[in-house]
Protein backbone atom coordinates (compact mmCIF):
# COMPACT_ATOMS: atom_id res chain seq x y z
CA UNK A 1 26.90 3.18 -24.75
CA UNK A 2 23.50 3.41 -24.21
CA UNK A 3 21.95 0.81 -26.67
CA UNK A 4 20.29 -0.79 -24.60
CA UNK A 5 17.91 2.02 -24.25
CA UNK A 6 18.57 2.86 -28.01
CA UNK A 7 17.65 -0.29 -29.92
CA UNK A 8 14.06 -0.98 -27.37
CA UNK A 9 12.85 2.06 -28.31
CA UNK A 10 13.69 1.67 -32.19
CA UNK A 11 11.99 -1.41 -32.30
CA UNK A 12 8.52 -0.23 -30.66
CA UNK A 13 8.75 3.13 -33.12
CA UNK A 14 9.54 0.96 -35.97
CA UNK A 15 6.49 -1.61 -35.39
CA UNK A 16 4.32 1.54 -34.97
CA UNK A 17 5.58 2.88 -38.25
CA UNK A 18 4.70 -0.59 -39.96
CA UNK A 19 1.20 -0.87 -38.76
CA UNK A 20 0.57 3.26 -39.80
CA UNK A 21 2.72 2.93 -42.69
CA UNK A 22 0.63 -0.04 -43.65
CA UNK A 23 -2.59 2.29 -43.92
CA UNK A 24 -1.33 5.86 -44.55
CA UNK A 25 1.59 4.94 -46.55
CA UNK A 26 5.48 4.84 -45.57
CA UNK A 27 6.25 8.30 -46.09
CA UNK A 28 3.13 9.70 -44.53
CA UNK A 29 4.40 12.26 -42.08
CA UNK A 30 1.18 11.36 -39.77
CA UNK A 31 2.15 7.60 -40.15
CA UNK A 32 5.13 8.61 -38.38
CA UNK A 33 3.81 11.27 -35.92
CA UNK A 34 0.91 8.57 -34.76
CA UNK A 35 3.92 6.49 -34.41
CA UNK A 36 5.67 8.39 -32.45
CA UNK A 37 2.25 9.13 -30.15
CA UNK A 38 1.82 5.12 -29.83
CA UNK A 39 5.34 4.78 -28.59
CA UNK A 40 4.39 6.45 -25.88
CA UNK A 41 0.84 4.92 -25.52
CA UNK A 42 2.62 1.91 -25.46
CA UNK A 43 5.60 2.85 -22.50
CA UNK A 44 2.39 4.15 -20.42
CA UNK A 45 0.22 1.30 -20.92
CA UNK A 46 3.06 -1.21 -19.57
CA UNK A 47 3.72 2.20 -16.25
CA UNK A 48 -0.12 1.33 -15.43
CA UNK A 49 -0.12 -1.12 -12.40
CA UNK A 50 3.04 1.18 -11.17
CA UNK A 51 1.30 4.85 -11.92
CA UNK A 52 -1.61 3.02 -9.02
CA UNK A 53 0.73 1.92 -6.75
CA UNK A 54 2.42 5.55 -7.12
CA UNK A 55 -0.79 7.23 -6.16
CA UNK A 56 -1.53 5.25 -3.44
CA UNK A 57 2.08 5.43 -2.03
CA UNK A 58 1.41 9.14 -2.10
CA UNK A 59 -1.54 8.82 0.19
CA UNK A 60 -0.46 6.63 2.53
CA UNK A 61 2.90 9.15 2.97
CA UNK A 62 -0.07 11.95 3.42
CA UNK A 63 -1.64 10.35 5.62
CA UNK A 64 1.41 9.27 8.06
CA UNK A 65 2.80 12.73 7.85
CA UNK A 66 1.82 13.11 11.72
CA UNK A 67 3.52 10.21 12.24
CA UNK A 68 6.44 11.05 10.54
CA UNK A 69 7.06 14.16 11.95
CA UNK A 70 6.53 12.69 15.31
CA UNK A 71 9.42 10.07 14.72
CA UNK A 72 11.37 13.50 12.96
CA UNK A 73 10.96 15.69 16.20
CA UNK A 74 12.04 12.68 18.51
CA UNK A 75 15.08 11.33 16.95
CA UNK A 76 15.50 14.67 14.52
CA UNK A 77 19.84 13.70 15.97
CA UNK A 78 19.89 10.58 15.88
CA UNK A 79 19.55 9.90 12.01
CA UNK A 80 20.30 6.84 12.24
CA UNK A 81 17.72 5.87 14.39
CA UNK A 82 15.50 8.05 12.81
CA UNK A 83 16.02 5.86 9.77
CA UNK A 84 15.65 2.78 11.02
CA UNK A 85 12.21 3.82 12.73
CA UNK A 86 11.02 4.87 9.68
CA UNK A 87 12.23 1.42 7.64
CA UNK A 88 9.63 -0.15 10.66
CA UNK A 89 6.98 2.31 9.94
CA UNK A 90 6.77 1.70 5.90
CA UNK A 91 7.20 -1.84 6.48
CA UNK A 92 4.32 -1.71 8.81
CA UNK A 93 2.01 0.27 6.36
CA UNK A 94 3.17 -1.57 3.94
CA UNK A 95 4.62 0.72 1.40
CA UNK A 96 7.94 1.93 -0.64
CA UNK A 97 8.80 5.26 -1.06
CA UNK A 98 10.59 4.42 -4.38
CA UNK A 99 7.70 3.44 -5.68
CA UNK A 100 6.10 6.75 -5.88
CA UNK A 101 9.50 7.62 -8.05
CA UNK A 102 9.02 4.00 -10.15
CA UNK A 103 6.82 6.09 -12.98
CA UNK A 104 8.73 9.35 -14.11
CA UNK A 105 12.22 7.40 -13.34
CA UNK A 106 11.33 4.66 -16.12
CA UNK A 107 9.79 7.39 -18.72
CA UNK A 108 13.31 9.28 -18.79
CA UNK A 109 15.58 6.68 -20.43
CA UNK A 110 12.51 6.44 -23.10
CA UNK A 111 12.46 10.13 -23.62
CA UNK A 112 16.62 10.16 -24.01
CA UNK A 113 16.45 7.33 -26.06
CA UNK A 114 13.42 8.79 -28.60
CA UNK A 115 15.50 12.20 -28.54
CA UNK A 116 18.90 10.31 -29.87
CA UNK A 117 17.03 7.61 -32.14
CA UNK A 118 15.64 11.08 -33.58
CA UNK A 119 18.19 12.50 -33.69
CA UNK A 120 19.97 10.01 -35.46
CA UNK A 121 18.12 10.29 -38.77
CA UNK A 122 19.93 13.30 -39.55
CA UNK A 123 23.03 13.06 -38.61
CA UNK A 124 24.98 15.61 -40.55
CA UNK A 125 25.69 17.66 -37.74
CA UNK A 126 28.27 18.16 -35.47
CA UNK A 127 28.05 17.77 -31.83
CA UNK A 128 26.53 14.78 -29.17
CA UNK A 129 25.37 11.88 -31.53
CA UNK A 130 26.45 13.80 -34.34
CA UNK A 131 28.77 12.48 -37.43
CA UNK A 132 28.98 15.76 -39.64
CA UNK A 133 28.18 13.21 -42.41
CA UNK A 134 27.04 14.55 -46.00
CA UNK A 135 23.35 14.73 -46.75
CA UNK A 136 23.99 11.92 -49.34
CA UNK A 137 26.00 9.77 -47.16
CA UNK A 138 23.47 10.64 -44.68
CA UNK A 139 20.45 8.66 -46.31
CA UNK A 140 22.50 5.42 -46.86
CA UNK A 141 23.36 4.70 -43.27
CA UNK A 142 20.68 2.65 -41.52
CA UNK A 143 19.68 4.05 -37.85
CA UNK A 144 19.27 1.30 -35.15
CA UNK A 145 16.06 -1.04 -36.16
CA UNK A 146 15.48 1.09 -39.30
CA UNK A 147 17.49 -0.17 -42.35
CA UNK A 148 18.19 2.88 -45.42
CA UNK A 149 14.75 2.53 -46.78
CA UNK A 150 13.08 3.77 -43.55
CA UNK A 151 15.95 6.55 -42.98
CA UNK A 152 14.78 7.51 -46.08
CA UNK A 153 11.25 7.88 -45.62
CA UNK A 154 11.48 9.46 -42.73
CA UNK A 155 13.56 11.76 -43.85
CA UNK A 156 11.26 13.38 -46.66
CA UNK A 157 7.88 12.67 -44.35
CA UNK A 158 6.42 15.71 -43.81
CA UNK A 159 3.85 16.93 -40.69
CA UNK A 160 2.09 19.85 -42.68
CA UNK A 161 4.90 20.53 -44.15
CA UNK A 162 7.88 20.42 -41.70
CA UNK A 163 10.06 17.38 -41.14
CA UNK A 164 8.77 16.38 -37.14
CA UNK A 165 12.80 15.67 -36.40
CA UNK A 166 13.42 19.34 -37.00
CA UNK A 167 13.04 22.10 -34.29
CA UNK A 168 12.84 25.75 -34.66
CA UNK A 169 16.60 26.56 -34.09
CA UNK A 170 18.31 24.27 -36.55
CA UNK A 171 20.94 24.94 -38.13
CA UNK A 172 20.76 25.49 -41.93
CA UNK A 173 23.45 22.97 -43.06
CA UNK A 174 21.23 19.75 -41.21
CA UNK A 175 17.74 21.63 -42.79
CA UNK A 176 19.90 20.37 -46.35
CA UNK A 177 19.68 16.58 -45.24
CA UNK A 178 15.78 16.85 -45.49
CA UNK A 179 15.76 18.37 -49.69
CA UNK A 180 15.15 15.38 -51.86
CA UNK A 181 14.89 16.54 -55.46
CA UNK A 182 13.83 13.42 -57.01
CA UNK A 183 10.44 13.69 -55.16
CA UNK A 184 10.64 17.54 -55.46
CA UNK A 185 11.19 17.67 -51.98
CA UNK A 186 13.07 21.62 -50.81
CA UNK A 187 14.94 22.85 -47.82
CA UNK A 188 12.05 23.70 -45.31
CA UNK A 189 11.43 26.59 -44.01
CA UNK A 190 12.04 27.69 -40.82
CA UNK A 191 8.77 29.53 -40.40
CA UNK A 192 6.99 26.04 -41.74
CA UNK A 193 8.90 24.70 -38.86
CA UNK A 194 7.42 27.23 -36.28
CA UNK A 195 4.50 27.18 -37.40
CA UNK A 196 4.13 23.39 -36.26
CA UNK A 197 5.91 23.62 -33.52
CA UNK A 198 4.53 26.44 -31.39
CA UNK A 199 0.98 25.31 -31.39
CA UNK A 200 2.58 22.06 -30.01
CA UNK A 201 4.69 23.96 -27.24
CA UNK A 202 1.52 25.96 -26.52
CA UNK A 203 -0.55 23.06 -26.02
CA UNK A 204 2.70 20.70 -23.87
CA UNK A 205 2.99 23.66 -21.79
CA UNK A 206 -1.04 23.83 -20.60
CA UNK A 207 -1.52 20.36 -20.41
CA UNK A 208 1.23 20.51 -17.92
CA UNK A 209 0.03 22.79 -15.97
CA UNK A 210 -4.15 21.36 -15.36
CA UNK A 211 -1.66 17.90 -15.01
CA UNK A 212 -0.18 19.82 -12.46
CA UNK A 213 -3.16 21.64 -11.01
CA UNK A 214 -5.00 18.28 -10.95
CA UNK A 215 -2.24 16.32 -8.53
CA UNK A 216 -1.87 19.22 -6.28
CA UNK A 217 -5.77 19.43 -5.71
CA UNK A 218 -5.25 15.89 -4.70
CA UNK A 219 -3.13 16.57 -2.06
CA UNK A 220 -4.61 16.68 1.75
CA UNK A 221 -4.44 20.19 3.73
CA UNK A 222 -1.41 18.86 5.44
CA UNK A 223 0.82 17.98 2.60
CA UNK A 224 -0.06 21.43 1.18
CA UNK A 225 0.55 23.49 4.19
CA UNK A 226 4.31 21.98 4.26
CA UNK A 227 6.84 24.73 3.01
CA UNK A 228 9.12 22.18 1.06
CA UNK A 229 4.98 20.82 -0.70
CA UNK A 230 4.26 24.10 -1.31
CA UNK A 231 7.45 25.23 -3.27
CA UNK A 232 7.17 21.99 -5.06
CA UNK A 233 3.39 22.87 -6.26
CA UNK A 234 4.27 26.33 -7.29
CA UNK A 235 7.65 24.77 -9.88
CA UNK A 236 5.37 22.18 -10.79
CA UNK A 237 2.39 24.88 -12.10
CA UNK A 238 4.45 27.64 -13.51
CA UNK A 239 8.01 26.88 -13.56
CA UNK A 240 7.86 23.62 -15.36
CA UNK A 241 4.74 24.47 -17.94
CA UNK A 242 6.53 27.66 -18.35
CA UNK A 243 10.10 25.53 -19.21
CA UNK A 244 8.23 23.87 -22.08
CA UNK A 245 7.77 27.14 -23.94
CA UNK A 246 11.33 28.28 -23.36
CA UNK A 247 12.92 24.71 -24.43
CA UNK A 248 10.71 24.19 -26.95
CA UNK A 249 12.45 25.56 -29.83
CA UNK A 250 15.56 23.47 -29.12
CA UNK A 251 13.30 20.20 -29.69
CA UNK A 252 12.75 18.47 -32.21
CA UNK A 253 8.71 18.18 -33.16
CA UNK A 254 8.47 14.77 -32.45
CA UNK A 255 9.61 15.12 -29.03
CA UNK A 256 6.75 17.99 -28.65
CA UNK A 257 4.57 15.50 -30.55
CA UNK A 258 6.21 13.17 -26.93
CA UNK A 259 5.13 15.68 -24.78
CA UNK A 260 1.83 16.61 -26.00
CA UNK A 261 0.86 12.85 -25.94
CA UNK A 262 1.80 12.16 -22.70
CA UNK A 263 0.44 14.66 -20.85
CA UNK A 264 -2.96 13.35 -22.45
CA UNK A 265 -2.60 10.00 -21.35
CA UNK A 266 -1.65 11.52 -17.43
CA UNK A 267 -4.62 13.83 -17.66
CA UNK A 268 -7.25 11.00 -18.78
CA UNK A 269 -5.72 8.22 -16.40
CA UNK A 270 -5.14 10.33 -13.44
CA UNK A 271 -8.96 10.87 -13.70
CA UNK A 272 -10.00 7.45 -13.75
CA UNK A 273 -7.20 6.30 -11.25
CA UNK A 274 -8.36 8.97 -8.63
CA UNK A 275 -12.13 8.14 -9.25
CA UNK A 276 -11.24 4.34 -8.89
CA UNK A 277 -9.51 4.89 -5.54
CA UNK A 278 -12.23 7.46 -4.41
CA UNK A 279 -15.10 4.94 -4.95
CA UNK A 280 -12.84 1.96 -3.25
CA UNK A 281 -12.61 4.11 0.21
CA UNK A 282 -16.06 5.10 -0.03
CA UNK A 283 -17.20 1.46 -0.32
CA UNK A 284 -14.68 0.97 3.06
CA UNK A 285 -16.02 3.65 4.59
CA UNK A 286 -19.51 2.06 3.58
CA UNK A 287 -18.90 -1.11 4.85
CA UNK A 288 -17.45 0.54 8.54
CA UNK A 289 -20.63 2.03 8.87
CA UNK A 290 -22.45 -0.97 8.19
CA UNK A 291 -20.68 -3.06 10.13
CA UNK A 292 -21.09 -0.52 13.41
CA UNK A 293 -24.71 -0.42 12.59
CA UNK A 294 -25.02 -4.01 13.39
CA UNK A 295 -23.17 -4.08 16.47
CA UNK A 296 -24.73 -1.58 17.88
CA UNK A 297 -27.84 -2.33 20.39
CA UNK A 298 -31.61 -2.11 18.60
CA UNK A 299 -33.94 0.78 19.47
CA UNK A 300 -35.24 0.41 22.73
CA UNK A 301 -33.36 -2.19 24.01
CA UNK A 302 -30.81 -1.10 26.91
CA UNK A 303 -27.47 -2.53 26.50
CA UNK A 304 -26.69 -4.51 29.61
CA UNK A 305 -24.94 -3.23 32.30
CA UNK A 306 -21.32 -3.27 32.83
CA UNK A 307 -20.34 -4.49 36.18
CA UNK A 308 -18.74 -2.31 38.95
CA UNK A 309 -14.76 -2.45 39.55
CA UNK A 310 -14.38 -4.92 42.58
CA UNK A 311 -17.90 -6.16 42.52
CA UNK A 312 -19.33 -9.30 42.80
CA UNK A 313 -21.45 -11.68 39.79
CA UNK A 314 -25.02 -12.57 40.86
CA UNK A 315 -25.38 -15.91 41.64
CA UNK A 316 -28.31 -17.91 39.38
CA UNK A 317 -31.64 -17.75 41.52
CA UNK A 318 -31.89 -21.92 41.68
CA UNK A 319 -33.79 -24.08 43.95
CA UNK A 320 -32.64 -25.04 47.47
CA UNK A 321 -31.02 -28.46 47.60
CA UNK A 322 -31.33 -30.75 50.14
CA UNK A 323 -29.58 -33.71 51.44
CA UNK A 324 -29.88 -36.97 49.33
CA UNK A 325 -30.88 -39.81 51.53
CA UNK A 326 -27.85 -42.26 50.88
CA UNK A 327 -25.52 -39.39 51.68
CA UNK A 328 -27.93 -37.52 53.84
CA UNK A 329 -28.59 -34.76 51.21
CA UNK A 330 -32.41 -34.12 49.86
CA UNK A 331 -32.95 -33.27 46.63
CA UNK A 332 -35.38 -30.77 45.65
CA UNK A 333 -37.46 -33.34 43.70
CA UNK A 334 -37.94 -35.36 47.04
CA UNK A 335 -39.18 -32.40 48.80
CA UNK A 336 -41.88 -31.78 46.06
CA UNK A 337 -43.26 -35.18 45.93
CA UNK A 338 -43.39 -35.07 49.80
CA UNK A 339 -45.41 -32.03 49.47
CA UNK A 340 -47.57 -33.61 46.55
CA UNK A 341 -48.26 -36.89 48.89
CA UNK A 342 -49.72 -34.42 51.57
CA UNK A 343 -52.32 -33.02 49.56
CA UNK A 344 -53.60 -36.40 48.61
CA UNK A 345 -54.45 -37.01 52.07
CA UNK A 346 -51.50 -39.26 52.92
CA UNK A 347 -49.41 -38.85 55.53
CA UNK A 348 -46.64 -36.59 54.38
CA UNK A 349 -43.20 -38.15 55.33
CA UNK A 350 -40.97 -36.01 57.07
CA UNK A 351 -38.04 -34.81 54.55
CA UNK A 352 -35.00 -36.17 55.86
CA UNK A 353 -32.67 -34.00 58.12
CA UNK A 354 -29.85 -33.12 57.59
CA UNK A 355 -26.81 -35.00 59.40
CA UNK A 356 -24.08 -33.60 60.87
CA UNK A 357 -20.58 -34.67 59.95
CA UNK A 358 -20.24 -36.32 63.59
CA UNK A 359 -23.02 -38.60 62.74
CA UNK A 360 -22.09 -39.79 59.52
CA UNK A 361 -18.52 -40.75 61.13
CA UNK A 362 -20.27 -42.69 64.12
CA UNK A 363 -22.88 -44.98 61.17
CA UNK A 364 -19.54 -45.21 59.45
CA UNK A 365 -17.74 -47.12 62.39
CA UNK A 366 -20.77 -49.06 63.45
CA UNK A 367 -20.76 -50.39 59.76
CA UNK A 368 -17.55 -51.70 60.64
C-alpha cells in the first residue's frame, strides 16, 4: 500500500550499501550501518532550503505575535473573520505557516518506510509486515530493491556483534533467521543486542534534548512566556528525550542508528543556520544605521527650520523693477546705467515714470 514510500527509500539504502560495500565489503555490518546513516544524510541534505525557510517562518510568527493576538482579541467570535484577517496578514509578511511543518512532516514517511524496509529482512514473524515465513524460506525472498544476495548479507552483517535489524525485545523464533552455519554464524544474544543498543538510546535520547534546549533558547521572551510555548518546551526537553529511552528497546538498531544520525545533522545545521540568519540581520541592522547616519544633519550645522502652521514663505529679496519704456515699465538695468551716466558728468536722464492705466488707454486711441 505504501510502496511508494517503500521502494524510494530501498533504492537510496541500497546505493549506500554499494558504495560502502564496495570498500568495507558486502557483509560488513558498518557498510550497512554507514548506510543506513547516509540515508539519512541524504533525506536532510535534499530538507535544507526547507529546514531555512522553517526557521525563518518561526521568527516572523514570533515576531507578529502582538499582532496576532491583537486580530485574536478583536474578532476572538467571529472565526471566520478572524481567519480571513490572518490569510491578509501572512500574505502581507509574506509567509506560510505550513512551512514551518514542511521539515518533520517529510522525515516521517522516511522513518516508516526505513522501519518496514527493515523490517522486511526478517520476516519470519507474525504480525504488521510480517509473513511467519521459515528462516530458510526467509533468505530466498528478495526485499524491495534488494534481490536474495543482499537479503542475505544483511542478514549475517554484524554491528559488534548484533544484527542492527534486531532490537532488545525480539522474540527468539525471528533471532533464528539471523544463525547461518555455513559461515559459523549463531543465534545472537540478547545481551550482545543490548549491549549495542543502549549506548545508542543513551546517546538519541541527549542529543534530543541539547536539540531541544538549542530551539527553545532561540525563541523570543514572548513566544516563551505563552502557556501553550511553554508546555510545548517542557515535552520537547524531557518528555520526548525521555520517550527514546522507553521505546528504545522495541526498535530495531538501525532505526537508533536513524535517530542518533539525525539528531547530529539538526544539532550541526541548526548552528550554522541560526549563525547565518544572525549575521544577515546584523548586516540589516548595520546598514539602518548607516543609512540614518547619512541623513542626518553634520555637526554644527542647524537643520533648517520648519515653517509655522498657517504661515507665510519669504519672498526672494530681488531688485525693484521698473517700468520698461515701450510698455511704460523700467527695468532695473535702465536705472543703473542712468545712475552710471551721472557720475560721468552727463546729464542723468530722468528714469521714466510710471503711467497710469488711464494714460496708456488715451496714447492708445490717439494712435488710432
Amino acid at each position: 500500500m505504501l510502496d511508494f514510500i517503500y521502494y524510494p527509500v530501498s533504492w537510496i539504502l541500497w546505493v549506500w550499501h554499494k558504495v560502502f560495500g564496495a570498500v568495507l565489503g558486502a557483509d560488513n555490518g558498518f557498510a550497512w550501518a554507514l548506510s543506513v546513516v547516509f540515508l539519512v544524510f541524504t533525506l536532510r541534505l535534499i530538507l535544507y532550503k526547507p529546514f531555512v525557510k522553517q526557521v525563518r517562518t518561526t521568527r516572523q510568527m514570533q515576531e507578529l505575535q502582538p499582532q496576532i493576538k491583537a486580530l485574536q482579541k478583536k474578532y476572538g467570535k467571529d472565526k471566520q473573520r478572524l481567519a480571513v484577517e490572518m490569510q491578509k496578514l501572512q500574505k502581507e509578511h509574506g509567509f506560510n505557516p505550513i512551512m514551518g511543518c514542511l521539515p518533520v512532516l517529510a522525515q516521517a514517511p522516511v522513518f516508516i518506510g526505513l522501519f518496514h524496509v527493515l523490517r522486511s529482512f526478517n520476516r519470519t514473524g507474525t504480525g504488521v509486515g510480517q509473513l511467519g515465513l521459515d528462516p530458510a524460506d526467509n533468505r530466498t525472498i528478495p526485499n524491495y530493491a534488494f534481490d536474495v544476495a543482499d537479503v542475505n548479507s544483511f542478514l549475517d552483517a554484524r554491528l559488534f556483534g548484533a544484527p542492527i535489524s534486531a532490537w532488545i525485545t525480539m522474540p527468539k523464533a525471528q533471532l533464528d533467521a539471523f544463525a547461518n552455519p555455513e559461515l559459523g554464524l549463531g543465534i545472537p544474544s540478547i545481551w550482545t543486542i543490548v549491549a549495542v543498543a543502549v549506548p545508542l538510546m543513551i546517546i538519541a535520547s541527549i542529543a534530543t534534548h541539547f536539540n531541544s534546549r538549542a530551539s527553545v533558547a532561540r525563541q523570543s521572551a514572548a513566544a516563551a512566556a505563552n502557556p501553550q510555548s511553554a508546555i510545548m518546551n517542557k515535552l520537547a526537553l524531557y518528555v520526548f528525550p525521555l520517550g527514546v529511552l522507553v521505546g528504545g528497546p522495541f526498535l530495531p538498531i538501525a532505526i537508533l542508528l536513524y535517530w542518533v544520525s539525525n539528531n547530529g545533522w539538526t544539532y550541526a545545521q541548526q548552528h550554522i543556520v541560526f549563525a547565518k540568519i544572525d549575521k544577515e540581520e546584523a548586516e540589516k541592522k548595520q546598514q539602518s544605521i548607516e543609512k540614518r547616519t547619512e541623513n542626518a544633519p553634520k555637526p554644527g550645522v542647524k537643520p533648517p527650520a520648519k515653517p509655522k502652521p498657517g504661515a507665510r514663505p519669504k519672498l526672494s529679496k530681488l531688485p525693484p523693477a521698473t517700468l520698461d519704456a515701450s510698455d511704460g515699465v523700467t527695468t532695473s538695468d535702465e536705472v543703473s546705467s542712468a545712475s552710471s551716466t551721472a557720475s560721468d558728468g552727463s546729464q542723468p536722464q530722468k528714469p521714466t515714470q510710471p503711467k497710469s492705466q488711464a494714460n496708456r488707454s488715451k496714447a492708445k486711441r490717439k494712435r488710432r
